[in-house]
PDB file of N, CA and C in Angstrom:
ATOM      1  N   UNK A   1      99.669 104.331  94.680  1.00  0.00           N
ATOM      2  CA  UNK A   1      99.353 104.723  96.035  1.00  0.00           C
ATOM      3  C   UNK A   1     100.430 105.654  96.585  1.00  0.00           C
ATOM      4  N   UNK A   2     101.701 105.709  95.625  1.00  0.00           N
ATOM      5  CA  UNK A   2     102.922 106.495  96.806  1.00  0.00           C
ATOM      6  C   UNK A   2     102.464 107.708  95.993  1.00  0.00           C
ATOM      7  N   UNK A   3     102.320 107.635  94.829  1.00  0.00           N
ATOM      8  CA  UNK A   3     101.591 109.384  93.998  1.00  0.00           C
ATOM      9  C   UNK A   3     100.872 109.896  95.232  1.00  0.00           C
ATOM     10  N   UNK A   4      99.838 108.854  95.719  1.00  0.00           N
ATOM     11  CA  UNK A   4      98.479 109.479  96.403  1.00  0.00           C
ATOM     12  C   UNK A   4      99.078 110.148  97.883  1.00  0.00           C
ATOM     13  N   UNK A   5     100.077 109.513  98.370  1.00  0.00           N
ATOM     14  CA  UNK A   5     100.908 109.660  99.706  1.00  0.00           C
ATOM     15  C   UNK A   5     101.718 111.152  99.252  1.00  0.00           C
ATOM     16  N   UNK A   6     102.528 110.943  98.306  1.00  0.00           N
ATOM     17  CA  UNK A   6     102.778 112.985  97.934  1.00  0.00           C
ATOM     18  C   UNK A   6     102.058 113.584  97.926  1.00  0.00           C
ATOM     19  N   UNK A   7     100.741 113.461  96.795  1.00  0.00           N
ATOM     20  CA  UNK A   7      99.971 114.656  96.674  1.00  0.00           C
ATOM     21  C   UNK A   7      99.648 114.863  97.890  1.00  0.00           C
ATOM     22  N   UNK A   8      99.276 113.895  98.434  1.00  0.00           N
ATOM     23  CA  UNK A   8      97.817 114.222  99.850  1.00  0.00           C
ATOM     24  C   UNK A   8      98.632 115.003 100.940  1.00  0.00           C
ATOM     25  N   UNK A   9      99.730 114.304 101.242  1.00  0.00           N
ATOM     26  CA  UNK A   9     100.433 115.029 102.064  1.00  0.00           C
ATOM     27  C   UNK A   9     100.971 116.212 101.695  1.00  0.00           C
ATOM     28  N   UNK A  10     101.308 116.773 101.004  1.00  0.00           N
ATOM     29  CA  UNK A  10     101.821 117.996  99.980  1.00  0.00           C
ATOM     30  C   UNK A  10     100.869 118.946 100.462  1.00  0.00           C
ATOM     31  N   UNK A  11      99.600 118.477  99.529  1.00  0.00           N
ATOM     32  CA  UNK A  11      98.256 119.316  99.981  1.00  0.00           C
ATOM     33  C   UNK A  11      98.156 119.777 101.513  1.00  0.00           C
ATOM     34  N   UNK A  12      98.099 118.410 102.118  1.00  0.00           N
ATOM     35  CA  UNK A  12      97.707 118.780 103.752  1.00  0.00           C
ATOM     36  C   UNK A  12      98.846 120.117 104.537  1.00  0.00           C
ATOM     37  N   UNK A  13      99.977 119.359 104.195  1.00  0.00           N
ATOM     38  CA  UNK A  13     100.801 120.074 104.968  1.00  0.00           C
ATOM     39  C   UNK A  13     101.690 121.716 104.405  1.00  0.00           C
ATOM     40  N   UNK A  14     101.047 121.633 102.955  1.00  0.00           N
ATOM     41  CA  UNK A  14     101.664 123.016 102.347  1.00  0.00           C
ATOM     42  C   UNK A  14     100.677 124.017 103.013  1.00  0.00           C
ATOM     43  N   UNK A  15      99.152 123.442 102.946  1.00  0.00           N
ATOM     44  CA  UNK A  15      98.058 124.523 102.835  1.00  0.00           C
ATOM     45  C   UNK A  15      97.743 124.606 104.179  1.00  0.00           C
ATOM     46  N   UNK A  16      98.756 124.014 105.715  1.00  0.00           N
ATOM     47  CA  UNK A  16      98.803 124.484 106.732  1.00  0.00           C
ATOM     48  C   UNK A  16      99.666 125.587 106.711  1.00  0.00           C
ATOM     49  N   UNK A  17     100.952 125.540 106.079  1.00  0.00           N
ATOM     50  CA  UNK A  17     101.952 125.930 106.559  1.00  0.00           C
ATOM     51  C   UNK A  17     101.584 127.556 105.583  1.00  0.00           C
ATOM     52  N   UNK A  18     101.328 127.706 104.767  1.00  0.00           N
ATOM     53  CA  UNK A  18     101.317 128.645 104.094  1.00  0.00           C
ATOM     54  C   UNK A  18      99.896 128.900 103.621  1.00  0.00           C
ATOM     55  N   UNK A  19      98.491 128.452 104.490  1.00  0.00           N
ATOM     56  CA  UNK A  19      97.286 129.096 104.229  1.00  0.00           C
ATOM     57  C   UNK A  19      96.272 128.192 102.833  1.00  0.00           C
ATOM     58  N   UNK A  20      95.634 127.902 102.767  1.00  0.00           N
ATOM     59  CA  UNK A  20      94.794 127.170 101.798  1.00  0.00           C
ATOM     60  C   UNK A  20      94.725 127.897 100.374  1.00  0.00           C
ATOM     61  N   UNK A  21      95.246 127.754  99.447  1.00  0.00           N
ATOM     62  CA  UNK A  21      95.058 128.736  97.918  1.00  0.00           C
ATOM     63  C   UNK A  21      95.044 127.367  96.998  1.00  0.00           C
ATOM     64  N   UNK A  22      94.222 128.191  95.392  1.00  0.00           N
ATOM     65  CA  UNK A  22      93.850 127.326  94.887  1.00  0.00           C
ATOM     66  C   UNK A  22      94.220 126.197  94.485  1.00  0.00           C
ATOM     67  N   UNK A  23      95.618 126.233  94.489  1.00  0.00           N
ATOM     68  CA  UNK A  23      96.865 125.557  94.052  1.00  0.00           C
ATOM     69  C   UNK A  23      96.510 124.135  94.999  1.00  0.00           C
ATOM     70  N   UNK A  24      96.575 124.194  96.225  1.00  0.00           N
ATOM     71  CA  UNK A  24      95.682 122.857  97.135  1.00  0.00           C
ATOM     72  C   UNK A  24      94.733 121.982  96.302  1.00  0.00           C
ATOM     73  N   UNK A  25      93.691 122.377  96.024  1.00  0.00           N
ATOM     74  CA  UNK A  25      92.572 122.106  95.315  1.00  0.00           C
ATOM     75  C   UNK A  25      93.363 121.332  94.367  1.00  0.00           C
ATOM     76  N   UNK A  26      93.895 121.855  93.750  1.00  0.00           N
ATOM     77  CA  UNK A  26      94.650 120.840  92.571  1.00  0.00           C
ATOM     78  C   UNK A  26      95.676 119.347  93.071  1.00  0.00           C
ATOM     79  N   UNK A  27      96.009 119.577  94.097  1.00  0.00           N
ATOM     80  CA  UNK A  27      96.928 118.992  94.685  1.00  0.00           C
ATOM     81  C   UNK A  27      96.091 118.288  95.454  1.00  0.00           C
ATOM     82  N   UNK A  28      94.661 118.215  95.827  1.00  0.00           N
ATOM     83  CA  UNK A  28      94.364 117.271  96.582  1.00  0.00           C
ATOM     84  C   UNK A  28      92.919 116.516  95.341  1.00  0.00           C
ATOM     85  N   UNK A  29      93.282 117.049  94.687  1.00  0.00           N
ATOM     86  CA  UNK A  29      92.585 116.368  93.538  1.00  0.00           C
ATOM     87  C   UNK A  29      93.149 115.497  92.883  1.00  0.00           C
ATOM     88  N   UNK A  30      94.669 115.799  92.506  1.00  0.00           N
ATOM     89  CA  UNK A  30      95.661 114.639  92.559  1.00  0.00           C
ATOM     90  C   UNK A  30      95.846 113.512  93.374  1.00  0.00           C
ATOM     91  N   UNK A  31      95.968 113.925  94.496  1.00  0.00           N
ATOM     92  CA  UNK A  31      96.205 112.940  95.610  1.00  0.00           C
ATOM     93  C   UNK A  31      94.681 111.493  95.385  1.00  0.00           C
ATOM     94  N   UNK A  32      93.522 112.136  95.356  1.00  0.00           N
ATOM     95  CA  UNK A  32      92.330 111.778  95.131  1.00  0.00           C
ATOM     96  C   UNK A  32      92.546 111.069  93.969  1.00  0.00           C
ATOM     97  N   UNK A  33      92.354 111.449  93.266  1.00  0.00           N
ATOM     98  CA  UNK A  33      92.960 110.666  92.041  1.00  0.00           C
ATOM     99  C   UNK A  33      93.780 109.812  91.799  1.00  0.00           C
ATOM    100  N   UNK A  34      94.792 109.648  92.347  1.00  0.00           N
ATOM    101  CA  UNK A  34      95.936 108.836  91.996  1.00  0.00           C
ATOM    102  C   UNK A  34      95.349 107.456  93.352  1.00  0.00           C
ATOM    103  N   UNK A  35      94.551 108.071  95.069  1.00  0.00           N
ATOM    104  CA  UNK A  35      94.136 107.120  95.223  1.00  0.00           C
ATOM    105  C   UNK A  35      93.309 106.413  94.884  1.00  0.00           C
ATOM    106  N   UNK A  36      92.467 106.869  94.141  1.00  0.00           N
ATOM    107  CA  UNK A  36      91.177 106.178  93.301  1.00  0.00           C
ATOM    108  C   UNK A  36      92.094 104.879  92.215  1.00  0.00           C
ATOM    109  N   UNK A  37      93.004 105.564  91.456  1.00  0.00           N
ATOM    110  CA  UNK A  37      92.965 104.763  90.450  1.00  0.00           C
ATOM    111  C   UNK A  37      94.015 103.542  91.069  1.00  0.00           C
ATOM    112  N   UNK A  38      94.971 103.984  92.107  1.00  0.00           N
ATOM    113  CA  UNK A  38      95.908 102.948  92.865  1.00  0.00           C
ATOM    114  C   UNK A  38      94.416 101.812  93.396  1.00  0.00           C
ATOM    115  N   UNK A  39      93.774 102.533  93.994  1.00  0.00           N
ATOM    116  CA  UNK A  39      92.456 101.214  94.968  1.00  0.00           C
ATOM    117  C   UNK A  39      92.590 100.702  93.844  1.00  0.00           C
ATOM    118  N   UNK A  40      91.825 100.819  93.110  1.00  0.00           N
ATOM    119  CA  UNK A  40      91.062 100.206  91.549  1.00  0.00           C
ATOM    120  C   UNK A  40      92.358  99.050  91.067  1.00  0.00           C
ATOM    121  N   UNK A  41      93.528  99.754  90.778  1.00  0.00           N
ATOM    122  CA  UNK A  41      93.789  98.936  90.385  1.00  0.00           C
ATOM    123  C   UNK A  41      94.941  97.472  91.039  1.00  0.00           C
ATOM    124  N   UNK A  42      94.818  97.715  92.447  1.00  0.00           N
ATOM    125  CA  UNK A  42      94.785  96.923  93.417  1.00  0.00           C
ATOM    126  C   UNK A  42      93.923  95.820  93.995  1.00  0.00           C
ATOM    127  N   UNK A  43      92.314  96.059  93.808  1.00  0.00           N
ATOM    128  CA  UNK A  43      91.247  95.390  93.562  1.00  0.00           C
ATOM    129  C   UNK A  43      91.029  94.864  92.865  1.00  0.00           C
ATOM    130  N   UNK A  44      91.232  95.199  91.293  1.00  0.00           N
ATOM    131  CA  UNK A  44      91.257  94.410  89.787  1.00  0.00           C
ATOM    132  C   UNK A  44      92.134  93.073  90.304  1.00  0.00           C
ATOM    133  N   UNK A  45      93.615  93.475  90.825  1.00  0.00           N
ATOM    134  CA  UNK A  45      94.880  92.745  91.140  1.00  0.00           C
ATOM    135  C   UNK A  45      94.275  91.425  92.029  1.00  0.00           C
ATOM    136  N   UNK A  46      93.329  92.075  93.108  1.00  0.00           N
ATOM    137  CA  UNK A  46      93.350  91.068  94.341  1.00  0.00           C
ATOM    138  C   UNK A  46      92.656  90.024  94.037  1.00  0.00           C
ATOM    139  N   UNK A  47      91.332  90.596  92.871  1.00  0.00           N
ATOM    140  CA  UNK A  47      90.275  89.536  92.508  1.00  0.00           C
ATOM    141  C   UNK A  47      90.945  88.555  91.529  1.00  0.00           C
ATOM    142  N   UNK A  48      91.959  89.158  90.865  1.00  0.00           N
ATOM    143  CA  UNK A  48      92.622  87.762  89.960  1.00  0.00           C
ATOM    144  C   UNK A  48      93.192  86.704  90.653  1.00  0.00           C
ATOM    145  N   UNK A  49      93.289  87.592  91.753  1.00  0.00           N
ATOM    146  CA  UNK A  49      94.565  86.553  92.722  1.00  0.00           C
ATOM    147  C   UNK A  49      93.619  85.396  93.632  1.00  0.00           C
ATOM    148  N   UNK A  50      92.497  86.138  93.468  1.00  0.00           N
ATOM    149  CA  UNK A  50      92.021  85.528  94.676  1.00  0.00           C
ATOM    150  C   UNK A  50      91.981  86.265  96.023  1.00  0.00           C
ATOM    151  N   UNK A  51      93.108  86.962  96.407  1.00  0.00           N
ATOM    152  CA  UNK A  51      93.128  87.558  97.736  1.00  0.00           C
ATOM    153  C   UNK A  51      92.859  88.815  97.887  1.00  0.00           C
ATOM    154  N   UNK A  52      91.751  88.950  98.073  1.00  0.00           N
ATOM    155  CA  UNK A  52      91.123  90.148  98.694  1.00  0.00           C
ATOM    156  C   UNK A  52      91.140  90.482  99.937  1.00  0.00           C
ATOM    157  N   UNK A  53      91.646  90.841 100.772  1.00  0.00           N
ATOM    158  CA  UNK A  53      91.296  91.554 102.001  1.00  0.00           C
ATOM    159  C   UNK A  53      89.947  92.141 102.793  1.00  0.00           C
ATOM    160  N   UNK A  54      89.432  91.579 102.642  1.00  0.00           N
ATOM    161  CA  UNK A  54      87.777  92.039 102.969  1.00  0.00           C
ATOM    162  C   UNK A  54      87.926  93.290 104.494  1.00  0.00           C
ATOM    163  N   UNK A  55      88.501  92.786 105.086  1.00  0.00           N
ATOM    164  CA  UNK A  55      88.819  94.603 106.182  1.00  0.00           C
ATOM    165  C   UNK A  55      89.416  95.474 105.582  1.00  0.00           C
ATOM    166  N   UNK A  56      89.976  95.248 104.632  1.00  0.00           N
ATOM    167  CA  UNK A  56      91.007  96.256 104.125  1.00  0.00           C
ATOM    168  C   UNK A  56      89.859  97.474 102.808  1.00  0.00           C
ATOM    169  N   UNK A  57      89.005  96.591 102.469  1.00  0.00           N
ATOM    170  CA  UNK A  57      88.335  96.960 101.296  1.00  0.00           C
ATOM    171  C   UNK A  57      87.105  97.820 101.820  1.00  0.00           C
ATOM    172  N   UNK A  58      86.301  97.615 103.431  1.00  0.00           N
ATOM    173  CA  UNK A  58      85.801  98.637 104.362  1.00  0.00           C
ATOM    174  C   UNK A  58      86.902 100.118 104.723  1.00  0.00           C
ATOM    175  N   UNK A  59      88.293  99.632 105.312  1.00  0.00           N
ATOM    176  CA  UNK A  59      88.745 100.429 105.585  1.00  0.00           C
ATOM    177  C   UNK A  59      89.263 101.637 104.411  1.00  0.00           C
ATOM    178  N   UNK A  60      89.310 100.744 103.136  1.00  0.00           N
ATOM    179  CA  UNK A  60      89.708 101.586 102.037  1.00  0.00           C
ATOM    180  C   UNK A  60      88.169 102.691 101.496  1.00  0.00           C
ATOM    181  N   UNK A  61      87.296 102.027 101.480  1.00  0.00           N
ATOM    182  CA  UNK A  61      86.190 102.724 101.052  1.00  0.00           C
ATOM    183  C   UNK A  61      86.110 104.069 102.263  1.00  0.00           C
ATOM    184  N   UNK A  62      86.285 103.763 103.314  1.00  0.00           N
ATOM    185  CA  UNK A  62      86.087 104.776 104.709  1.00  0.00           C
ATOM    186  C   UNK A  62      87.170 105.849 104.150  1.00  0.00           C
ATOM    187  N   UNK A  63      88.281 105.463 103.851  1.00  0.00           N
ATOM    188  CA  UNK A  63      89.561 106.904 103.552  1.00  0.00           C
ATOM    189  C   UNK A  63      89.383 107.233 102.213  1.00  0.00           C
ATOM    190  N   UNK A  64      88.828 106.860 101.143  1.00  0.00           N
ATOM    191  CA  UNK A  64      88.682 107.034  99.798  1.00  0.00           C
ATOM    192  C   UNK A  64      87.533 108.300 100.309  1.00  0.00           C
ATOM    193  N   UNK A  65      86.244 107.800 100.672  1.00  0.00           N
ATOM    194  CA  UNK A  65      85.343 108.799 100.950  1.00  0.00           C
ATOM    195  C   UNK A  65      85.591 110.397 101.982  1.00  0.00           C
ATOM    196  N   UNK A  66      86.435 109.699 102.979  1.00  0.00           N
ATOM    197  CA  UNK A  66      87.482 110.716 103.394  1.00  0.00           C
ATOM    198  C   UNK A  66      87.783 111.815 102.841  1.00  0.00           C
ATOM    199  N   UNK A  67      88.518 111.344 101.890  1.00  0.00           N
ATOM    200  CA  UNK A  67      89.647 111.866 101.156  1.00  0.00           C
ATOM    201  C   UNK A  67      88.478 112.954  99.973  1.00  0.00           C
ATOM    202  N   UNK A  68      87.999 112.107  99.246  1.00  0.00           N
ATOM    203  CA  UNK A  68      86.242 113.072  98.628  1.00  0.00           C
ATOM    204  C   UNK A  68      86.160 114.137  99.838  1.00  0.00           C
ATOM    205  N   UNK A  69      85.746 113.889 100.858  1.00  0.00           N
ATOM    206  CA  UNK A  69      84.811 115.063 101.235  1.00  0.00           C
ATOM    207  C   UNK A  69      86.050 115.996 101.795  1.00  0.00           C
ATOM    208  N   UNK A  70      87.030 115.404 101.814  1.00  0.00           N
ATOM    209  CA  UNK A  70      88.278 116.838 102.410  1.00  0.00           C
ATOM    210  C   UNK A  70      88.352 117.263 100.819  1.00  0.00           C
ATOM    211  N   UNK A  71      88.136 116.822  99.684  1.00  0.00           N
ATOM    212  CA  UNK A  71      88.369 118.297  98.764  1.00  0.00           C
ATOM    213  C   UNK A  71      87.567 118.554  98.901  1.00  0.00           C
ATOM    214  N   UNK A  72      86.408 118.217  98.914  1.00  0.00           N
ATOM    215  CA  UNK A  72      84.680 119.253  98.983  1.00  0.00           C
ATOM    216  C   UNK A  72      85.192 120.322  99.836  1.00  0.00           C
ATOM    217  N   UNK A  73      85.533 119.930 101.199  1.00  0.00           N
ATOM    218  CA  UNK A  73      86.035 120.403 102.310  1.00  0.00           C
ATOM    219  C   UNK A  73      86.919 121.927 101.920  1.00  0.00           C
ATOM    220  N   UNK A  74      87.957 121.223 101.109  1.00  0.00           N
ATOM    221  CA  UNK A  74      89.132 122.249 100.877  1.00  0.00           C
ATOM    222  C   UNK A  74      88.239 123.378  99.723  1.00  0.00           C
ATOM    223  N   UNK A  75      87.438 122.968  98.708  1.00  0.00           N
ATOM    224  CA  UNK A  75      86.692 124.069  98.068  1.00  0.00           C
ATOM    225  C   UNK A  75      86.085 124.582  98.712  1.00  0.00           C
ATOM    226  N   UNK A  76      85.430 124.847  99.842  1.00  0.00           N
ATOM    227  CA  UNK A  76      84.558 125.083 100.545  1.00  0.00           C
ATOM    228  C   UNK A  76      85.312 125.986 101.318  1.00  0.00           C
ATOM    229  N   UNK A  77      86.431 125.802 101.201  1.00  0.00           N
ATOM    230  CA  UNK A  77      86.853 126.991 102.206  1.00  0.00           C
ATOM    231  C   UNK A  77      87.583 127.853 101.327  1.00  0.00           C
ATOM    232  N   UNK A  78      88.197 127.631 100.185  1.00  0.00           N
ATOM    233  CA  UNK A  78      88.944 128.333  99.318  1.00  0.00           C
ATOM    234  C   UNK A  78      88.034 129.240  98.905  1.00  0.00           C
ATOM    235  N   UNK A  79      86.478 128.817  98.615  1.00  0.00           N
ATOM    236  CA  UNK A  79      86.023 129.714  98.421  1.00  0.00           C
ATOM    237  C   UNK A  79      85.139 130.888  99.269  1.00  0.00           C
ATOM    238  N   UNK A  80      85.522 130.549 100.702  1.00  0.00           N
ATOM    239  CA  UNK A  80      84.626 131.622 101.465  1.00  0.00           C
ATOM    240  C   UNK A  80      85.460 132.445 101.790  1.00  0.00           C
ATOM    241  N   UNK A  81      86.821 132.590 100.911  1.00  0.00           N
ATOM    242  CA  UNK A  81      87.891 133.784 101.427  1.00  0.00           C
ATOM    243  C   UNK A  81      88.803 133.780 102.174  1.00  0.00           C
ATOM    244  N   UNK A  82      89.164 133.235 103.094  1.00  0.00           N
ATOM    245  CA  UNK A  82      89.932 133.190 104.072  1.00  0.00           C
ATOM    246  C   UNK A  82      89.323 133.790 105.307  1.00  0.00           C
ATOM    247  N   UNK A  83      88.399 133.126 105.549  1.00  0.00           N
ATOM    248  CA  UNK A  83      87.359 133.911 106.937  1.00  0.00           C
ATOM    249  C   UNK A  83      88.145 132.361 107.984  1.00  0.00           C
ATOM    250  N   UNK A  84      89.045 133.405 108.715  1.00  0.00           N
ATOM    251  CA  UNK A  84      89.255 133.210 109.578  1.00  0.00           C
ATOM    252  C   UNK A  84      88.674 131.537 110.473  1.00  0.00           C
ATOM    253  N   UNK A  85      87.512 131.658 110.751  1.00  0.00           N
ATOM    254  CA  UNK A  85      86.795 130.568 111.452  1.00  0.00           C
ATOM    255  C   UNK A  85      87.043 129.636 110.484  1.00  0.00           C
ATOM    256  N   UNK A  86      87.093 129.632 109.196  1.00  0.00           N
ATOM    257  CA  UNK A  86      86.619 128.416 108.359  1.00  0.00           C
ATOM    258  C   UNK A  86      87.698 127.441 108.329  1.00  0.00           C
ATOM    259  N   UNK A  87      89.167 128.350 108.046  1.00  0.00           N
ATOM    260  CA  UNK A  87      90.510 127.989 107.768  1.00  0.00           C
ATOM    261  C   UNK A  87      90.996 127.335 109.191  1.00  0.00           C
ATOM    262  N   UNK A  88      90.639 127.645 110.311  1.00  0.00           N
ATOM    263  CA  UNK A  88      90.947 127.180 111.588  1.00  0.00           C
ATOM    264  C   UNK A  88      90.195 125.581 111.727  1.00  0.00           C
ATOM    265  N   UNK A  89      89.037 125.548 111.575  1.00  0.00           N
ATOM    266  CA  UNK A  89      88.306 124.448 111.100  1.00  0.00           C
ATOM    267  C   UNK A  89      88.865 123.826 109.494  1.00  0.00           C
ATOM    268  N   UNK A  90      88.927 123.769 109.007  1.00  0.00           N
ATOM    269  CA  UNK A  90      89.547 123.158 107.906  1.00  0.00           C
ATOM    270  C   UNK A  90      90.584 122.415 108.574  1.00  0.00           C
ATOM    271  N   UNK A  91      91.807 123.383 108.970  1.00  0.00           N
ATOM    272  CA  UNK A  91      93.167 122.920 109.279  1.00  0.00           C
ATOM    273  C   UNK A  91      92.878 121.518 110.520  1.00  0.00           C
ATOM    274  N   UNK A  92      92.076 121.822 110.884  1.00  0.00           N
ATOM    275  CA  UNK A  92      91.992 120.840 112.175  1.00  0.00           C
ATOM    276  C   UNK A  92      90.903 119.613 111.437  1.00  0.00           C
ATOM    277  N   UNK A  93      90.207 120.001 110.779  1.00  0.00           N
ATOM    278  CA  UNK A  93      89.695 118.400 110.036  1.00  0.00           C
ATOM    279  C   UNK A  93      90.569 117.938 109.466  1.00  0.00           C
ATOM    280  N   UNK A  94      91.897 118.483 108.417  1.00  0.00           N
ATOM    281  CA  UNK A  94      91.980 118.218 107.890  1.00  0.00           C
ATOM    282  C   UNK A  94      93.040 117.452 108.401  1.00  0.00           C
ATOM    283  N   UNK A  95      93.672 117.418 109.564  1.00  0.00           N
ATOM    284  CA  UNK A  95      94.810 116.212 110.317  1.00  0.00           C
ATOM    285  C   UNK A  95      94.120 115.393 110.897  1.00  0.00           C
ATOM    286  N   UNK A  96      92.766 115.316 110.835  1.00  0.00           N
ATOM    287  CA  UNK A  96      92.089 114.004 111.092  1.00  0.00           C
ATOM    288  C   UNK A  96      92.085 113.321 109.970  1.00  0.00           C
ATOM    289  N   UNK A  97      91.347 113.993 109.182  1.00  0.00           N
ATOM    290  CA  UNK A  97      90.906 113.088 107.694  1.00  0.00           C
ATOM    291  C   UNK A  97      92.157 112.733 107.371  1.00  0.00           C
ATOM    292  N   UNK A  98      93.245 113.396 107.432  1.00  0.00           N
ATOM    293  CA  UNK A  98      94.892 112.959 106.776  1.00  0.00           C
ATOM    294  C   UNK A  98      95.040 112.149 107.620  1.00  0.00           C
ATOM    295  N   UNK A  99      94.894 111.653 108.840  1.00  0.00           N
ATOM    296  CA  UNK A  99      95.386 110.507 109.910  1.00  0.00           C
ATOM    297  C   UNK A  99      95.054 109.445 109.146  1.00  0.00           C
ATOM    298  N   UNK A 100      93.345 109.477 109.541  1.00  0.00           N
ATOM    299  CA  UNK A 100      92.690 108.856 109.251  1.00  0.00           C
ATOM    300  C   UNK A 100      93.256 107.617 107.638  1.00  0.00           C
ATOM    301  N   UNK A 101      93.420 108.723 106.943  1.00  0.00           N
ATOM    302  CA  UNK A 101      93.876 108.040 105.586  1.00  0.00           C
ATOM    303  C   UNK A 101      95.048 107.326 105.763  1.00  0.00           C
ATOM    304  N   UNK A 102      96.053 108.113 105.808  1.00  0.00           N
ATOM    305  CA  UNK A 102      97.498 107.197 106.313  1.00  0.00           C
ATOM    306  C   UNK A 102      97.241 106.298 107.112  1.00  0.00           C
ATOM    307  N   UNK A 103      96.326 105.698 108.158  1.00  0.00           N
ATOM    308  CA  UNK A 103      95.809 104.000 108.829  1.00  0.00           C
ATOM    309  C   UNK A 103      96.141 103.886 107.908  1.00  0.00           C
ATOM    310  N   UNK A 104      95.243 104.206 106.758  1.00  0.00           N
ATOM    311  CA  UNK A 104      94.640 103.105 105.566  1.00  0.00           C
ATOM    312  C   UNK A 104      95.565 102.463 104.770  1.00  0.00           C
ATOM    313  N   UNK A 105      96.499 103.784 104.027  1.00  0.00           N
ATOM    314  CA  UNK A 105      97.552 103.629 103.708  1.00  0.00           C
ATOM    315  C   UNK A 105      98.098 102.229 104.154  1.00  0.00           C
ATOM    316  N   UNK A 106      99.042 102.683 105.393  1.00  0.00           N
ATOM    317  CA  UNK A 106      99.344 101.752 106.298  1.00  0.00           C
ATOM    318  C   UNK A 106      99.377 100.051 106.388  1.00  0.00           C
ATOM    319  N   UNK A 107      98.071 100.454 106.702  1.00  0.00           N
ATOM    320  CA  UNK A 107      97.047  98.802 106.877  1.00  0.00           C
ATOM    321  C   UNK A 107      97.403  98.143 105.428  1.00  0.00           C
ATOM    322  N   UNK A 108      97.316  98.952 104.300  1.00  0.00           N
ATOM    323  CA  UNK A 108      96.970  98.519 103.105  1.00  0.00           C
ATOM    324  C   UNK A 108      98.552  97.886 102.993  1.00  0.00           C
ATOM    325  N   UNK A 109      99.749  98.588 103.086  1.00  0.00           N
ATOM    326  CA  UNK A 109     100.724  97.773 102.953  1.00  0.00           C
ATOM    327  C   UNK A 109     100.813  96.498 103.735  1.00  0.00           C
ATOM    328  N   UNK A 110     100.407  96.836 104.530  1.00  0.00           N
ATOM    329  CA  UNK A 110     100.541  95.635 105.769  1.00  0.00           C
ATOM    330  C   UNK A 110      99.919  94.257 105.401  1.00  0.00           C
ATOM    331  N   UNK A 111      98.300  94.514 104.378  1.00  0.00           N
ATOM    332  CA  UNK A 111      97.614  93.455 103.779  1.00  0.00           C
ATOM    333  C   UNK A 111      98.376  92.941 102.770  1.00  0.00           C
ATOM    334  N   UNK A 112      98.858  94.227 101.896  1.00  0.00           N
ATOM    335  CA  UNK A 112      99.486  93.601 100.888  1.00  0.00           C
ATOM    336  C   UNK A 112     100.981  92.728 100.787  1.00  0.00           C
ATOM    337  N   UNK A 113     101.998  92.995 102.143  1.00  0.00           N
ATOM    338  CA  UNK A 113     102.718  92.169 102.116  1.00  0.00           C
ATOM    339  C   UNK A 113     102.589  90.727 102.774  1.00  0.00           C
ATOM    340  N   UNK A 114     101.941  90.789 103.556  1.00  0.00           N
ATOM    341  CA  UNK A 114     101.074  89.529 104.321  1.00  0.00           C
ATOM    342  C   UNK A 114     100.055  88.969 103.651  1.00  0.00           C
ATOM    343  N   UNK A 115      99.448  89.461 102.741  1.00  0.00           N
ATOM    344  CA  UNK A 115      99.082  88.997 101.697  1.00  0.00           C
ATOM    345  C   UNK A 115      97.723  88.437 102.472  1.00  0.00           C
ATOM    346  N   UNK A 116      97.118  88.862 103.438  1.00  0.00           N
ATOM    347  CA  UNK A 116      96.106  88.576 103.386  1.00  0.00           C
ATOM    348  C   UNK A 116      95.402  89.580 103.712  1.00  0.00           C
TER     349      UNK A 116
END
C-alpha cells in the first residue's frame, strides 16, 4: 500500500506540476497496481484472521474503482493532446479522486491498527 501512496501521488502531483505526459500513465498504473495487489493481499490476511473490516472493504472497493477510472481518466486526456479544457478538468478531478483515495488509505491504517 506505501508503493501505491508513491506512485499515486507521484502521478497526481508530477502531472500537475509539469502537465500530463505519457510517463503519468505509467505511474498511475503502478500506483493501481500496487493498490490492487496491497487490497488483495490484505483481504487474503483479514479472512485468515478472521478480522475483516466490513466498512473498510466498501470504502476500499469505492477508491480502488476511483483509482481505475482516474487512469481511464488520465488516458483520455493524454490522448486528446493537451486541449486545454480537458487538462483543466483532469487536474481538478484528479485532487478529488486523489482525496478521495488517501480517506481510504487513511481509514485503512486506522482499521488495521485497531484491528477492527
Amino acid at each position: 500500500m506505501n508503493l501505491a501512496l508513491v506512485f499515486y501521488s507521484w502521478a497526481v502531483f508530477s502531472a500537475r506540476r509539469n502537465g500530463l505526459h505519457r510517463k503519468h500513465l505509467l505511474l498511475f498504473g503502478f500506483g493501481l497496481l500496487c493498490d490492487y495487489l496491497g487490497t488483495h493481499l490484505m483481504l487474503l490476511y483479514g479472512l485468515s484472521t478472521g478480522v475483516v473490516p466490513e466498512w473498510h472493504i466498501l470504502v476500499g472497493i469505492a477508491s480502488l474503482s476511483g483509482m481505475a477510472f482516474h487512469l481511464l481518466l488520465a488516458f483520455v486526456a493524454a490522448m486528446v493532446s493537451r486541449t486545454e479544457g480537458v487538462n483543466r478538468l483532469f487536474h481538478r478531478v484528479s485532487l478529488i479522486i486523489y482525496s478521495g483515495w488517501l480517506i481510504a488509505f487513511l481509514t485503512g491504517s486506522v482499521a488495521g491498527i485497531s484491528g477492527k
